[in-house]
Protein backbone atom coordinates (compact mmCIF):
# COMPACT_ATOMS: atom_id res chain seq x y z
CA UNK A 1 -1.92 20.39 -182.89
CA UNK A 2 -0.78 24.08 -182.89
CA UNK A 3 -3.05 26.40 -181.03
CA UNK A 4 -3.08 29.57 -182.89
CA UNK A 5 -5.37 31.73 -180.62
CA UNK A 6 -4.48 34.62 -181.05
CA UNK A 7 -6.00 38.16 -182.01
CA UNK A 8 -4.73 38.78 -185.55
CA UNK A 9 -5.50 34.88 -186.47
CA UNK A 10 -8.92 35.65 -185.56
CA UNK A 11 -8.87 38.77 -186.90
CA UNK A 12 -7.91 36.94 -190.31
CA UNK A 13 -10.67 34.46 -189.99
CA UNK A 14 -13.47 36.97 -189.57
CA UNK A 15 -12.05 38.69 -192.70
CA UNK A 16 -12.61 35.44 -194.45
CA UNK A 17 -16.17 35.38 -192.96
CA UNK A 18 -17.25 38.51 -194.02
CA UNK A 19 -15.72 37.85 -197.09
CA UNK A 20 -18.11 35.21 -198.00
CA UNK A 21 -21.05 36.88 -196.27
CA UNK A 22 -20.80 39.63 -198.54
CA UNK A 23 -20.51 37.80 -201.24
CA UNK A 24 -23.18 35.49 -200.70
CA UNK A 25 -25.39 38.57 -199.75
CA UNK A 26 -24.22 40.04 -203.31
CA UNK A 27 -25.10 36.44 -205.58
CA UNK A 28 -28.16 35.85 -204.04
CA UNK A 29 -29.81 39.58 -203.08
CA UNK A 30 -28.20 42.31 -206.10
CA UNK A 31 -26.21 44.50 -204.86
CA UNK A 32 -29.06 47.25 -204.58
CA UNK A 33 -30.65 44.79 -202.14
CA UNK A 34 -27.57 43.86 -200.27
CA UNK A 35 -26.32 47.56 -199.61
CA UNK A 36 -27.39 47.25 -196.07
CA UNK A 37 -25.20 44.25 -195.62
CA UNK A 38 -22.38 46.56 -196.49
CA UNK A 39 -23.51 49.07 -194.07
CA UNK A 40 -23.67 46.40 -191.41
CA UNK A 41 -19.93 45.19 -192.21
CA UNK A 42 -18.44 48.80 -191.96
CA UNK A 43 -20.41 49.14 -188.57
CA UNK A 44 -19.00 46.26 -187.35
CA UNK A 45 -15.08 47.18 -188.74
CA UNK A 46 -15.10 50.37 -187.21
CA UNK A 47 -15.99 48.80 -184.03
CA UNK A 48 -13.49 46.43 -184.59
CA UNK A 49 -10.78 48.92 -185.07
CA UNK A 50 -11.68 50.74 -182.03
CA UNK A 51 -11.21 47.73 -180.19
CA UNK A 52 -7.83 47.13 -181.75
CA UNK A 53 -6.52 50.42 -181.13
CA UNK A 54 -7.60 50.53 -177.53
CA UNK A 55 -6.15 46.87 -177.03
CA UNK A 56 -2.90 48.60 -177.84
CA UNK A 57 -3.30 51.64 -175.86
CA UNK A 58 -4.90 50.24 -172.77
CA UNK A 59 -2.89 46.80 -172.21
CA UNK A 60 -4.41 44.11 -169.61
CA UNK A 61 -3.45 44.39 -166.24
CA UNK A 62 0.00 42.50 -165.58
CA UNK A 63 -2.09 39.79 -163.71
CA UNK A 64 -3.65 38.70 -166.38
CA UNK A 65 -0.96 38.30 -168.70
CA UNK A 66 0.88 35.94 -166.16
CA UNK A 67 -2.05 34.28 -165.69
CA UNK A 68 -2.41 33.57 -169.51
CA UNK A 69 1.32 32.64 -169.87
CA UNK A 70 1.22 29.91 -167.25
CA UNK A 71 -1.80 27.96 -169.01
C-alpha cells in the first residue's frame, strides 16, 4: 500500500469533508439556519491558510526533516 501522508493529500481530504458537512448542514438545516456553519468553515480556512503560509516561510528545523526521511 502507498502511504500518501502528506500535507496537500490531507489538505484535499478535509476539502472533501467540509464539502459534505456543508452540505449536509444545508439539506437538513436551510441555509438561513446553517449560516453559522459557513461562518465556522471560513474560521477554520483562514486558520488553515495561515498555517500553510507559515509552513512555507518558517521550515522545520533540519533535524527533523532527517529524522522523517530515515523512517
Amino acid at each position: 500500500m502507498i502511504r500518501s501522508r502528506n500535507y496537500w493529500s490531507y489538505s484535499a481530504g478535509l476539502a472533501i469533508a467540509w464539502a459534505f458537512a456543508l452540505i449536509l448542514a444545508v439539506l437538513i438545516r436551510g441555509t438561513e439556519k446553517a449560516q453559522s456553519y459557513v461562518y465556522v468553515f471560513f474560521g477554520f480556512w483562514i486558520g488553515w491558510l495561515s498555517t500553510t503560509i507559515a509552513r512555507y516561510i518558517y521550515p522545520p528545523p533540519k533535524i527533523w526533516e532527517a529524522k522523517r526521511r530515515q523512517q
